[in-house]
N, C-alpha and C. Protein backbone atom coordinates (compact mmCIF):
# COMPACT_ATOMS: atom_id res chain seq x y z
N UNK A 1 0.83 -1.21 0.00
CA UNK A 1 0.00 0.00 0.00
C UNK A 1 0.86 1.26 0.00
N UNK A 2 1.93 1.08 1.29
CA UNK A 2 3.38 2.49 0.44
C UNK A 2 2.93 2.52 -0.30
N UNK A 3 3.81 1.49 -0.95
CA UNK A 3 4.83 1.45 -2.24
C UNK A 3 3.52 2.23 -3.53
N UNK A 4 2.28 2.03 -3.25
CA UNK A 4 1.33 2.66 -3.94
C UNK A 4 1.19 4.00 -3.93
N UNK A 5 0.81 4.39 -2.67
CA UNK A 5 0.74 6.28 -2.31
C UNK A 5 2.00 6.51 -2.83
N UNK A 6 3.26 5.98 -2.89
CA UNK A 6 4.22 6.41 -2.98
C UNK A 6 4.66 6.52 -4.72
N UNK A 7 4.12 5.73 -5.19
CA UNK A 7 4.47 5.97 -6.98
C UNK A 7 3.38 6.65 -7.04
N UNK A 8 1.95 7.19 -6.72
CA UNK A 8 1.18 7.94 -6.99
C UNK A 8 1.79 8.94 -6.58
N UNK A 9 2.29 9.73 -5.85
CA UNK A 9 2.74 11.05 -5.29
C UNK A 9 3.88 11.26 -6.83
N UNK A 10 4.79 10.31 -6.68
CA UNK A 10 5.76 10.27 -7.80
C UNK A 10 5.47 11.27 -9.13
N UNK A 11 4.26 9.96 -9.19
CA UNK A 11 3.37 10.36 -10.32
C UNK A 11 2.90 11.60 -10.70
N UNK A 12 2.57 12.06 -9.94
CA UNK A 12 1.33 13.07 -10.22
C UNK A 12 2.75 14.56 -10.03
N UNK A 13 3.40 14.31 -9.01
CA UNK A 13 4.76 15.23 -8.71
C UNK A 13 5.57 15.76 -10.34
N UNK A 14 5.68 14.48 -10.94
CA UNK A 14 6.37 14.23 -12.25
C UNK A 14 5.59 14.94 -13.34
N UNK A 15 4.07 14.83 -13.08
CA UNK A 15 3.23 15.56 -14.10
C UNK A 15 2.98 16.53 -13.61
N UNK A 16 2.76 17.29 -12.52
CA UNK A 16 2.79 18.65 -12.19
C UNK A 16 4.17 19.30 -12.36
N UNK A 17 5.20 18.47 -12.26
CA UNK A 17 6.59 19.58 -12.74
C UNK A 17 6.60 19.74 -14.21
N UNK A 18 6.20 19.25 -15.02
CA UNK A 18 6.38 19.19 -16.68
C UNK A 18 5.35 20.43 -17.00
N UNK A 19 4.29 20.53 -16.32
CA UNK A 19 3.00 21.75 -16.09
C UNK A 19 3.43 23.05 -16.07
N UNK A 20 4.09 22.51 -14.26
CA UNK A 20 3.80 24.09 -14.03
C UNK A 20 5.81 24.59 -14.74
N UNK A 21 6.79 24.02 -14.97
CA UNK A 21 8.12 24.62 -15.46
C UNK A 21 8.32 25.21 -16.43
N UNK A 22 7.25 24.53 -17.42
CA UNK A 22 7.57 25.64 -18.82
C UNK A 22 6.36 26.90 -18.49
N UNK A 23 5.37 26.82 -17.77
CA UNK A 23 4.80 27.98 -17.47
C UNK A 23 5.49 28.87 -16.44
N UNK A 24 6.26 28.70 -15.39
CA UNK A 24 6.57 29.54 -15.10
C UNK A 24 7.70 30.37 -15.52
N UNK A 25 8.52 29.42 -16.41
CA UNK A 25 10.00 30.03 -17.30
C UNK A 25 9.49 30.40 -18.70
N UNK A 26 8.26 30.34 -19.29
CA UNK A 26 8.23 31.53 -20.02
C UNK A 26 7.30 32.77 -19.19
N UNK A 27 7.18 32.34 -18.29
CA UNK A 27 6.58 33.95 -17.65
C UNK A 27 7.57 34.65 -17.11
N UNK A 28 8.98 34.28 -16.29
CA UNK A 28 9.93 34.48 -16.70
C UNK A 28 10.94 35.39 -17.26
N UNK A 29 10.96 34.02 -18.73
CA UNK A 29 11.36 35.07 -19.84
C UNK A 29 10.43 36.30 -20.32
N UNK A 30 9.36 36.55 -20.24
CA UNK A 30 8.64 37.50 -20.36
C UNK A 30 9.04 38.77 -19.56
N UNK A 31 8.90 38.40 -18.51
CA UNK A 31 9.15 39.01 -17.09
C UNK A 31 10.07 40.09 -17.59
N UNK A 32 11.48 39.32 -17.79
CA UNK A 32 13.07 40.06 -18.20
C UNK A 32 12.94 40.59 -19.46
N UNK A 33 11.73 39.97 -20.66
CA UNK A 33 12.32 40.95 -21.76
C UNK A 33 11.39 42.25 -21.58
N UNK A 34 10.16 42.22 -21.03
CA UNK A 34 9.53 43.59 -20.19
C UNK A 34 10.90 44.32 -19.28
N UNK A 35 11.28 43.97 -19.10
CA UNK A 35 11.89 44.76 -17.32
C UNK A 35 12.95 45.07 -17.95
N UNK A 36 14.03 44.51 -19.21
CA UNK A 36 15.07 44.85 -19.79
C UNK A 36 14.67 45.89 -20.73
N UNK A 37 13.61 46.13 -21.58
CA UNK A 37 13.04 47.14 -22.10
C UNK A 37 13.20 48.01 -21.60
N UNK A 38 12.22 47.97 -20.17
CA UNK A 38 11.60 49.44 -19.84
C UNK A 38 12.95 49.83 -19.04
N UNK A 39 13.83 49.28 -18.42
CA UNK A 39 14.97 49.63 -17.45
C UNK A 39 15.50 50.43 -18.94
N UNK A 40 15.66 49.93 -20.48
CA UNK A 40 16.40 50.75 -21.47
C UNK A 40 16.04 51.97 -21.50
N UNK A 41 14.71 52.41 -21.58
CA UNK A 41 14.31 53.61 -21.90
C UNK A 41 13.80 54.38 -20.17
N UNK A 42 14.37 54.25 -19.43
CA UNK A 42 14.16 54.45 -18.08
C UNK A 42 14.79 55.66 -17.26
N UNK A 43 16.49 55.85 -18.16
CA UNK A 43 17.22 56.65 -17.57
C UNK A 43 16.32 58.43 -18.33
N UNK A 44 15.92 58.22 -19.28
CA UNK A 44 14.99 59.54 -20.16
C UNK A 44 14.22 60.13 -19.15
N UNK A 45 13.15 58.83 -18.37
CA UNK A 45 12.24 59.30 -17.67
C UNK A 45 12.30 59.81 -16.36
N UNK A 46 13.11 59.07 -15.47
CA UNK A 46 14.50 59.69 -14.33
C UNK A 46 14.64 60.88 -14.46
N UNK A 47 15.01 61.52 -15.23
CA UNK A 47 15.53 63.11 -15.00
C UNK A 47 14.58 63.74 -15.98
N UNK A 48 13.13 63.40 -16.26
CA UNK A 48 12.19 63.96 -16.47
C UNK A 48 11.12 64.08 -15.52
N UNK A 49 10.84 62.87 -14.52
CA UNK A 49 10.26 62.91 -13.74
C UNK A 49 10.62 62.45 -12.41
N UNK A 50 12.26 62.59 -12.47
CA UNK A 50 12.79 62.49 -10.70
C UNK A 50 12.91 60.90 -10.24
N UNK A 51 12.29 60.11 -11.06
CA UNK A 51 11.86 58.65 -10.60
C UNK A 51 11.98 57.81 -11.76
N UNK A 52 12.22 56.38 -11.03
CA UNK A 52 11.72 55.28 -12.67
C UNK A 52 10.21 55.14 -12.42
N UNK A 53 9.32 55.16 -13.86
CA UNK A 53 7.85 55.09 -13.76
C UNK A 53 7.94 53.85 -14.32
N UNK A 54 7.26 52.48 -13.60
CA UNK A 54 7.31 51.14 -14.10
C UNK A 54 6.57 51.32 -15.37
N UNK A 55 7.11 50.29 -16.59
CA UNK A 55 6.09 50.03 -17.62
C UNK A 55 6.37 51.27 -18.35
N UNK A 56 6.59 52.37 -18.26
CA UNK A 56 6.76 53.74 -19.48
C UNK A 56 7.24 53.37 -20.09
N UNK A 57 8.61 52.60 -20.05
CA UNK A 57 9.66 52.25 -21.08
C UNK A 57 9.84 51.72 -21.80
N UNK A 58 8.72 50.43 -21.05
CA UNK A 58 8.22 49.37 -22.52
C UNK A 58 7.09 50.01 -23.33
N UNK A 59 6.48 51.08 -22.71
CA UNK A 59 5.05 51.60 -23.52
C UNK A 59 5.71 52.69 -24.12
N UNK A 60 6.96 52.90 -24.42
CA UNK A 60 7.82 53.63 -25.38
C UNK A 60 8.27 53.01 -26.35
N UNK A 61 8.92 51.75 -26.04
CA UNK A 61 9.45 50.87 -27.15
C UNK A 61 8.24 50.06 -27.97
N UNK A 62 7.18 50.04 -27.40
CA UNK A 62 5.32 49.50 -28.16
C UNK A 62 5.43 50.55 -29.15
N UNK A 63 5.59 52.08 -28.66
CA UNK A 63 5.13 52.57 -29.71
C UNK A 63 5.77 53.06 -30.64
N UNK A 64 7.03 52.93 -30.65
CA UNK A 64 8.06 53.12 -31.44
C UNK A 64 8.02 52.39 -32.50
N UNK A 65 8.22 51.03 -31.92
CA UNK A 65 7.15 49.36 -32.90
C UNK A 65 6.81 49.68 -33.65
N UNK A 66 5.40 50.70 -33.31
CA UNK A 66 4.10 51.03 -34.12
C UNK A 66 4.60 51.76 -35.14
N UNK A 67 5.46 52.77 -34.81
CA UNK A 67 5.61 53.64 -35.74
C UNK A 67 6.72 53.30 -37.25
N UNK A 68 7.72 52.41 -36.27
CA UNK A 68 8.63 52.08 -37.59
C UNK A 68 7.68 51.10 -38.28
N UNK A 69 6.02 50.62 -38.12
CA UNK A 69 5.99 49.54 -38.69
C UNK A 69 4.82 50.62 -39.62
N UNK A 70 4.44 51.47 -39.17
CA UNK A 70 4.01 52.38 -40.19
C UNK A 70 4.60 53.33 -41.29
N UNK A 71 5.23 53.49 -40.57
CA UNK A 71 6.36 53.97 -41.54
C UNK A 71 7.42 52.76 -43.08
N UNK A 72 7.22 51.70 -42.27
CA UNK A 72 7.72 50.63 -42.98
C UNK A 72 6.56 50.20 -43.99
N UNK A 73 5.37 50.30 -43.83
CA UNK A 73 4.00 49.74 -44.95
C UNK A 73 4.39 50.67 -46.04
N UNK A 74 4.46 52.23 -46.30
CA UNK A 74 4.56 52.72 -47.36
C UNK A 74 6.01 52.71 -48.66
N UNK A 75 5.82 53.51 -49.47
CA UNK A 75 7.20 53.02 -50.17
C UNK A 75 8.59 53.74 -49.93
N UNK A 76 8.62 54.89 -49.15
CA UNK A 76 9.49 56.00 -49.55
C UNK A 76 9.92 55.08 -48.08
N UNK A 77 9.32 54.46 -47.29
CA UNK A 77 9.32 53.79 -45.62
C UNK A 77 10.21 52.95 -46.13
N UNK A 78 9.99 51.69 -47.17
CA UNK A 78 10.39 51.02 -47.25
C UNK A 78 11.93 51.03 -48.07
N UNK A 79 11.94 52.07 -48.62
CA UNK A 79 13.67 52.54 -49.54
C UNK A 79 14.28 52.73 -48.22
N UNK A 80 13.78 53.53 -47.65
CA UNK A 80 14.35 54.06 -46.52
C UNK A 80 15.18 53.07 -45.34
N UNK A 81 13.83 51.94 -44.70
CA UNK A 81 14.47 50.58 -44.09
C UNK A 81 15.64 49.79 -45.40
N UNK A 82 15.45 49.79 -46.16
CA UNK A 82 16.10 49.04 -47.13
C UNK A 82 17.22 49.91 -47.77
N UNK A 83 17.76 51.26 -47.26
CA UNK A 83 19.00 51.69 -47.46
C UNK A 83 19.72 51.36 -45.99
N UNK A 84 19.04 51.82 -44.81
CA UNK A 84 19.94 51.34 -43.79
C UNK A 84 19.84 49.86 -43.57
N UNK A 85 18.96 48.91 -43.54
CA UNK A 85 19.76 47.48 -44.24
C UNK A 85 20.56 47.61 -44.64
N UNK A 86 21.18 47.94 -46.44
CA UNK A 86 22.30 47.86 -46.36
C UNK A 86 23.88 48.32 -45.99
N UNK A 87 23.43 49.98 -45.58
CA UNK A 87 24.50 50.12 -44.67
C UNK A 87 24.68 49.50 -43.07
N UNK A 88 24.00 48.52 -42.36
CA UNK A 88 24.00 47.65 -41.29
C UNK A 88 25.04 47.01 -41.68
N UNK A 89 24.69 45.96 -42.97
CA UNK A 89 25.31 45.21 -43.40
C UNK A 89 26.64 45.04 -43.89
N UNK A 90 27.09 45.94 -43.52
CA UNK A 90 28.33 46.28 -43.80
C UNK A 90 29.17 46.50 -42.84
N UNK A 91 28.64 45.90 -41.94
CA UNK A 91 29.72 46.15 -40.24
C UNK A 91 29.99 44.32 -40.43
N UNK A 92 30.89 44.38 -40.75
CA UNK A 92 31.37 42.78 -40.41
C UNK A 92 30.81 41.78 -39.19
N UNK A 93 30.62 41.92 -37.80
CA UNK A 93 30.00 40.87 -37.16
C UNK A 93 28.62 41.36 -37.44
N UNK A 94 27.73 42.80 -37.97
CA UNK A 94 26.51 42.68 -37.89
C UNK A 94 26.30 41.92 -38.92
N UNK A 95 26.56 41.89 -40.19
CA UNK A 95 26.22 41.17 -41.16
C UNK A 95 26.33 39.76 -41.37
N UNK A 96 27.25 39.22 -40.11
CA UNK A 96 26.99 37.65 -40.15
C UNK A 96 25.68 37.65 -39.25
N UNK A 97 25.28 38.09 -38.32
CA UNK A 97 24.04 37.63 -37.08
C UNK A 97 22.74 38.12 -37.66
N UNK A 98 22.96 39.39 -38.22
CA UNK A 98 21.61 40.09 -38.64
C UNK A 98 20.52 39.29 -39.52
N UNK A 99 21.26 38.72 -41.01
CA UNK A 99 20.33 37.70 -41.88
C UNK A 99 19.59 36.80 -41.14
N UNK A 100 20.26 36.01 -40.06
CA UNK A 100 19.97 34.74 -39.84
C UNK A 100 18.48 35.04 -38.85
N UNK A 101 18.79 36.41 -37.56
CA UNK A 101 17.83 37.00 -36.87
C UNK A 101 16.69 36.75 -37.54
N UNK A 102 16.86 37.49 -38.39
CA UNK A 102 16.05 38.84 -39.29
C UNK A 102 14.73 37.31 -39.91
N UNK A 103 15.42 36.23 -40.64
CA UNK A 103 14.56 35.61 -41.59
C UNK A 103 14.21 34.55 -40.48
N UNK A 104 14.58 34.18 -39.70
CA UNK A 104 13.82 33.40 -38.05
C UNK A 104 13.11 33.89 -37.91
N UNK A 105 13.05 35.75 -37.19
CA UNK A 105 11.78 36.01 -36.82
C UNK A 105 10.44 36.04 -37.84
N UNK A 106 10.85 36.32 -39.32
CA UNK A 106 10.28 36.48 -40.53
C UNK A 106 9.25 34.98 -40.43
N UNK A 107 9.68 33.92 -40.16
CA UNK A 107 9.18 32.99 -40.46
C UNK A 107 7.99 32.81 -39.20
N UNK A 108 7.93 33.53 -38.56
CA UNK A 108 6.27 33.66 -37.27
C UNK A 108 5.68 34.70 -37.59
N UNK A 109 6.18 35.37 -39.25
CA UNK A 109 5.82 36.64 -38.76
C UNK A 109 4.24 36.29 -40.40
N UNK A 110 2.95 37.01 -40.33
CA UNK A 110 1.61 36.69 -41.16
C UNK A 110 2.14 36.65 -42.24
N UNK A 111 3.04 37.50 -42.88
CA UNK A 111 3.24 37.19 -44.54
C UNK A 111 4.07 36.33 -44.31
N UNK A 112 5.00 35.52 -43.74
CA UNK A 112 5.73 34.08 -43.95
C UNK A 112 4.49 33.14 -43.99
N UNK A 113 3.93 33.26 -42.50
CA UNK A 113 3.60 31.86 -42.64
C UNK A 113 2.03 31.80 -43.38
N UNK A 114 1.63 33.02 -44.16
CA UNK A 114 0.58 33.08 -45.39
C UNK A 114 1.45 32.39 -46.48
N UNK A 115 2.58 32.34 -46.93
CA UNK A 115 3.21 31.62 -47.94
C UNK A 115 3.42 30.37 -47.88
N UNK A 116 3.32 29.81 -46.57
CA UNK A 116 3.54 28.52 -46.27
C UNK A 116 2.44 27.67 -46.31
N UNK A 117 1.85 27.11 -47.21
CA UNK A 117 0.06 26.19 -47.89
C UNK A 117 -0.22 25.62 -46.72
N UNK A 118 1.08 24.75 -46.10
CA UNK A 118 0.45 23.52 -45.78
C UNK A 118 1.89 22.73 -45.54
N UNK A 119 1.68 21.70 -44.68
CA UNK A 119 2.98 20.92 -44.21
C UNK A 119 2.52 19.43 -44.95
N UNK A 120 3.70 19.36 -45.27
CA UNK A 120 4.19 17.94 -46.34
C UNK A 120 4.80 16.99 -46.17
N UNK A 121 5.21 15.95 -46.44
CA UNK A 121 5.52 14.98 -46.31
C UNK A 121 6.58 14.61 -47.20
N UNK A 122 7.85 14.61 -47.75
CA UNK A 122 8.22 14.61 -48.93
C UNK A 122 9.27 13.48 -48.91
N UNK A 123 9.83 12.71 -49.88
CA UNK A 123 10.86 12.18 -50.02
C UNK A 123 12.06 12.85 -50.55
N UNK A 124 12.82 12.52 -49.76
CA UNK A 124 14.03 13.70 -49.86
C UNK A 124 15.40 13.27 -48.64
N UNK A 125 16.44 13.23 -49.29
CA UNK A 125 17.18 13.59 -50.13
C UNK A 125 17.07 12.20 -50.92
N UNK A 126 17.14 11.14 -50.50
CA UNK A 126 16.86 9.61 -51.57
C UNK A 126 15.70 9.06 -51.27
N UNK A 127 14.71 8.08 -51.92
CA UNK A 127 13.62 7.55 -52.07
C UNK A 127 13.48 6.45 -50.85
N UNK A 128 12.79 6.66 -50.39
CA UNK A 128 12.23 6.19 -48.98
C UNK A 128 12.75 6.92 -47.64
N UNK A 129 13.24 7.88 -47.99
CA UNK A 129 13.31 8.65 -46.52
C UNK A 129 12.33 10.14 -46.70
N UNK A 130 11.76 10.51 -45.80
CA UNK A 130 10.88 11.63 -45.90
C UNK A 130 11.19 12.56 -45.02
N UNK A 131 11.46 13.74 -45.38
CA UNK A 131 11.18 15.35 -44.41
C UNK A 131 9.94 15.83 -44.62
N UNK A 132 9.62 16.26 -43.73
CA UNK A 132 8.70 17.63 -42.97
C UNK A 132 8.89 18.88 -44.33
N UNK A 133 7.99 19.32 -44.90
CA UNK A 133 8.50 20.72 -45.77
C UNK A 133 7.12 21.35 -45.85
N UNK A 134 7.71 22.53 -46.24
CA UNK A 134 6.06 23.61 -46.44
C UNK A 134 6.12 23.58 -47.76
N UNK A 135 4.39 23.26 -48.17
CA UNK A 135 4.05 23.40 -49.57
C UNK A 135 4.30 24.98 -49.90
N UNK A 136 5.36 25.50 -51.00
CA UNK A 136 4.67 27.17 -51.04
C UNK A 136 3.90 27.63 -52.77
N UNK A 137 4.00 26.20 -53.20
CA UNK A 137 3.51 26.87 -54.64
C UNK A 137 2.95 25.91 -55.31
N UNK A 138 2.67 25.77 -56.45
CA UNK A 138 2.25 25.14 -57.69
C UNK A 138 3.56 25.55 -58.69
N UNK A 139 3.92 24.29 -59.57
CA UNK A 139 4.00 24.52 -60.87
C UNK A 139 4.01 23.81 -61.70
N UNK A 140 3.62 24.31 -63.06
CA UNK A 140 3.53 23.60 -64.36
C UNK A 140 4.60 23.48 -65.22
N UNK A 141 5.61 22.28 -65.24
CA UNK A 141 6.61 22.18 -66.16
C UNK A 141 5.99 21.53 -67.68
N UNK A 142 6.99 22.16 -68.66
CA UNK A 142 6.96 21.46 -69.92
C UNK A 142 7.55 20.30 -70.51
N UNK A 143 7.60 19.67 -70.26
CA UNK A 143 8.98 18.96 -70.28
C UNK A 143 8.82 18.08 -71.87
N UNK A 144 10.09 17.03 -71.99
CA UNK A 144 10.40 16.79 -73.73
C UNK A 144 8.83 15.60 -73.42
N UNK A 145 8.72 14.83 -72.01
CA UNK A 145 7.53 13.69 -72.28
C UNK A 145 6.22 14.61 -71.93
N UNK A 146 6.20 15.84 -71.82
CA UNK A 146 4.81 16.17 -71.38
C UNK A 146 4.51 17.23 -70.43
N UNK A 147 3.53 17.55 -69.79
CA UNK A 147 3.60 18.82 -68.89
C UNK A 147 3.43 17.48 -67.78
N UNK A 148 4.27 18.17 -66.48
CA UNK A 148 4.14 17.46 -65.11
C UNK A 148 3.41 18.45 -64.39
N UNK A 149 2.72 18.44 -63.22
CA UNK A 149 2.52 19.01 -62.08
C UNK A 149 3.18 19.14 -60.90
N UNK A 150 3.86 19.96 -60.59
CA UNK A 150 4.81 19.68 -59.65
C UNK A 150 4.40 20.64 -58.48
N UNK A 151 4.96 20.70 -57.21
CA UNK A 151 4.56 21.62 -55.97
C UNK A 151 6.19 22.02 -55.71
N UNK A 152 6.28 23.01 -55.14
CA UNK A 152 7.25 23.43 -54.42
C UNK A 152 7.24 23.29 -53.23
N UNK A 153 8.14 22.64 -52.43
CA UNK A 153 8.14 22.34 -51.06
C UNK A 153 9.47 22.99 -50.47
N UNK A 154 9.44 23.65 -49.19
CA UNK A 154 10.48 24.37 -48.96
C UNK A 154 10.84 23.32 -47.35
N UNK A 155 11.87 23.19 -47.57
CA UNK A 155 12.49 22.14 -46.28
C UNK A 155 13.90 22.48 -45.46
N UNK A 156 13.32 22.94 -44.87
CA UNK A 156 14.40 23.79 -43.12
C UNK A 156 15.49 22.39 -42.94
N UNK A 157 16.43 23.29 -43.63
CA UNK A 157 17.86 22.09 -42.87
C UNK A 157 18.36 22.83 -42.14
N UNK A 158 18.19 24.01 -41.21
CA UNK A 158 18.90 24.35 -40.53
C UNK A 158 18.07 25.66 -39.43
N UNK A 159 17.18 24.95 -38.71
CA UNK A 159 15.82 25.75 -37.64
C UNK A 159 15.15 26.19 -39.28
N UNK A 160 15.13 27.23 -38.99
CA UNK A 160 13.71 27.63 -40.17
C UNK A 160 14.46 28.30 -41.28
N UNK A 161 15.97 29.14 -40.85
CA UNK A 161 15.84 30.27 -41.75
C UNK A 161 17.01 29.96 -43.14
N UNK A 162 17.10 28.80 -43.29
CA UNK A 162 18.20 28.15 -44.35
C UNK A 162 17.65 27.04 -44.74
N UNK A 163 17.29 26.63 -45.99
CA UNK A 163 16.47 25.45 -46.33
C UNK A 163 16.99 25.07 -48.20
N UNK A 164 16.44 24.13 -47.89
CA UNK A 164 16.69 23.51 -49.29
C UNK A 164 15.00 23.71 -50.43
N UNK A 165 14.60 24.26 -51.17
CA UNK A 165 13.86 24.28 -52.05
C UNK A 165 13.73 23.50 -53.03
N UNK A 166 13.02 22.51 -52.90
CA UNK A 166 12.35 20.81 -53.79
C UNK A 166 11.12 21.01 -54.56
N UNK A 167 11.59 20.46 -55.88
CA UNK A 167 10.18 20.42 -56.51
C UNK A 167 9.79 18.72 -56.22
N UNK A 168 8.40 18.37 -56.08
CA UNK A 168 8.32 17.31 -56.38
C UNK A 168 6.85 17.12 -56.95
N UNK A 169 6.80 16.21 -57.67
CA UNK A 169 5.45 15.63 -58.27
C UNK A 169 4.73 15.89 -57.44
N UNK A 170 3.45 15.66 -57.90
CA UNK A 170 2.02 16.42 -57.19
C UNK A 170 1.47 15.62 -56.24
N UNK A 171 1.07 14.42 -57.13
CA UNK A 171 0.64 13.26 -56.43
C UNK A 171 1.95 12.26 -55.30
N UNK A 172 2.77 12.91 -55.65
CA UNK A 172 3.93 11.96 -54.90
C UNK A 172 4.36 12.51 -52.89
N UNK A 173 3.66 13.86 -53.28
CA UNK A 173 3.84 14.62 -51.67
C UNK A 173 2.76 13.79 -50.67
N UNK A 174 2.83 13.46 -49.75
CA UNK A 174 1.92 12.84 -48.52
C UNK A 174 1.36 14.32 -47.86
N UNK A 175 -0.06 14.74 -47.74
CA UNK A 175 -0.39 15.71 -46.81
C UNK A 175 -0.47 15.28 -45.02
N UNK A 176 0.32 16.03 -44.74
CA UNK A 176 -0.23 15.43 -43.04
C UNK A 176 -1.13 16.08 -42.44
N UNK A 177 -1.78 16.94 -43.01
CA UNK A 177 -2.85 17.18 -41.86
C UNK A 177 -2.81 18.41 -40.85
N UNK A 178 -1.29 18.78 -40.99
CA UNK A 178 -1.14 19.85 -39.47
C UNK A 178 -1.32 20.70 -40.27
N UNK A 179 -1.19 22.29 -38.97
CA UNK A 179 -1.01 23.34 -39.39
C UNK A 179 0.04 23.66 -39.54
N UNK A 180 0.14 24.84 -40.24
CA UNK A 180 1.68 25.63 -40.40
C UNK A 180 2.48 25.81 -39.08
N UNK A 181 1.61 25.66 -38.07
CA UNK A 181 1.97 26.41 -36.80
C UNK A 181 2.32 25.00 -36.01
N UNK A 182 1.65 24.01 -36.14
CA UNK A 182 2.67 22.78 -35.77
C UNK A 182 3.65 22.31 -36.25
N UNK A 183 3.75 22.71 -37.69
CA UNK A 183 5.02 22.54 -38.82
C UNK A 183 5.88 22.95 -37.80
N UNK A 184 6.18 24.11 -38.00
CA UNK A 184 6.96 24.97 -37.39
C UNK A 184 7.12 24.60 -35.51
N UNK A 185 6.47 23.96 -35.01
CA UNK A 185 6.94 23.76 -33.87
C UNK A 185 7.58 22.67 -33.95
N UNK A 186 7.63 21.27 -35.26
CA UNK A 186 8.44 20.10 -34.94
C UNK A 186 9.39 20.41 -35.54
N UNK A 187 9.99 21.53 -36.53
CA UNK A 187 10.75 22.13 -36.97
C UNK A 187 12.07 22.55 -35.76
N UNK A 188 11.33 23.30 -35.14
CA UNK A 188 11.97 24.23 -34.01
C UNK A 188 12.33 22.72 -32.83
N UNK A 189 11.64 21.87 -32.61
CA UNK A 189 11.95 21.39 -31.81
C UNK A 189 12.68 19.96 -32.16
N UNK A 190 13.29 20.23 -32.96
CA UNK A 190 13.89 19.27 -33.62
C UNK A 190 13.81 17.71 -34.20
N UNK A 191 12.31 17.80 -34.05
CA UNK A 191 11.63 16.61 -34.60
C UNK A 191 10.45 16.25 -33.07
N UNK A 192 11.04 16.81 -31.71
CA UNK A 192 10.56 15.95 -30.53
C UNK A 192 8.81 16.01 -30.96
N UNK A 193 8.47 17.53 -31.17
CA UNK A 193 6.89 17.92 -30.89
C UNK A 193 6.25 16.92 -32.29
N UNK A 194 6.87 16.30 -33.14
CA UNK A 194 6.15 15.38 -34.22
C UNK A 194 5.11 13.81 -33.15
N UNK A 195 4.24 14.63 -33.61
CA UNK A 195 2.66 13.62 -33.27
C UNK A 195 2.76 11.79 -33.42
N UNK A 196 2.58 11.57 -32.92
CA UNK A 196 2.76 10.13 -32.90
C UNK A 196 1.49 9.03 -34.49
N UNK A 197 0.66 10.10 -34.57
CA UNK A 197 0.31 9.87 -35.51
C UNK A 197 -0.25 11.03 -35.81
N UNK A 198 -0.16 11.01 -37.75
CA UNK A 198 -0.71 12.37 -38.55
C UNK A 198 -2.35 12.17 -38.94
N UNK A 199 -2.24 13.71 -38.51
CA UNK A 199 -3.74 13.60 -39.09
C UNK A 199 -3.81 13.42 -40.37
N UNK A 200 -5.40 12.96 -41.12
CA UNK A 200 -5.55 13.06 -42.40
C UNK A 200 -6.06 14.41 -43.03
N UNK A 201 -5.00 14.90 -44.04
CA UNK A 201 -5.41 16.22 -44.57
C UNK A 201 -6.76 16.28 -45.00
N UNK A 202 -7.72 17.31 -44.71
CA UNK A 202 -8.99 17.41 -45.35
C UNK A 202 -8.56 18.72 -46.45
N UNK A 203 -10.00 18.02 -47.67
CA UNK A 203 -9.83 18.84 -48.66
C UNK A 203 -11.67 19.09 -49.25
């Protein structure tokens, strides 16, 4: 009877730490990238108003956000981000870290993962082994026996932001069923978050 209460306590101990650890370490990390913000823009408000005012600093850097991202929708916005891009790029360690940042965050961000159809199933790199890839297109080849149908599948060899680009036959891709947004989490997690079984794609 222990030995029972005692693997039940185990038990339930083992499934409440898996619960509550990743909830409280991304609240956390939250915590610090709030508090590292607002401590940035903090020393301004100090010798404007004698004191640190909690939260101003991040509700400075929100709206700053806002503004480079308005400023970034139009076109004269966008020459503009896209001349200092390339003078960034031209500082030797920024230009190795910056790309890699830049097209990671790109890939959570609505116009990535609007380009991304659908998660695939593909054979790749030899016949009977399969990767994970995002459908992003259609196309119609001509070829000397005929027109094929082919899809474009884009496949992350390296987290999200470096990949290999595959055409393959139409009928030859397997749909699994997920979303883009589980794609991307067995992606990121290096295969662990892949489902023990796939759903069947509906069409």
């Amino acid at each position: 009877m222990t030995g029972n209460i005692r693997n039940w306590i185990k038990v339930r101990f083992i499934t409440g730490f898996f619960v509550t650890v990743p909830a409280i370490a991304t609240a956390w990390l939250l915590y610090v990238f709030w508090d590292k913000i607002d401590y940035f823009f903090s020393p301004g408000y100090e010798n404007l108003f004698g004191r640190r005012v909690p939260g101003l600093g991040f509700l400075t850097a929100v709206v700053l956000i806002l503004i480079v991202g308005i400023i970034a929708r139009n076109v004269v916005g966008r020459r503009v981000v896209a001349w200092l891009e390339g003078l960034m790029l031209r500082i030797p360690i920024f230009r190795s870290i910056y790309p890699s940042v830049k097209q990671l965050l790109e890939a959570f961000s609505p116009e990535k993962r609007s380009s991304f159809k659908e998660v695939v199933l593909a054979e790749h790199p030899r016949k009977g082994e399969y990767v994970f890839g995002f459908r992003t297109g259609d196309v119609l080849v001509e070829g000397p026996e005929g027109k094929m149908e082919l899809v474009t599948v884009f496949v992350p060899t390296n987290n999200l932001y470096l990949g290999d680009v595959i055409l393959v036959p139409k009928d030859e891709i397997i749909h699994t069923g997920l979303s883009v947004e589980e794609g991307l989490r067995i992606i990121i997690s290096a295969g662990t978050a892949t489902p023990s079984r796939l759903p069947r794609a509906r069409f």
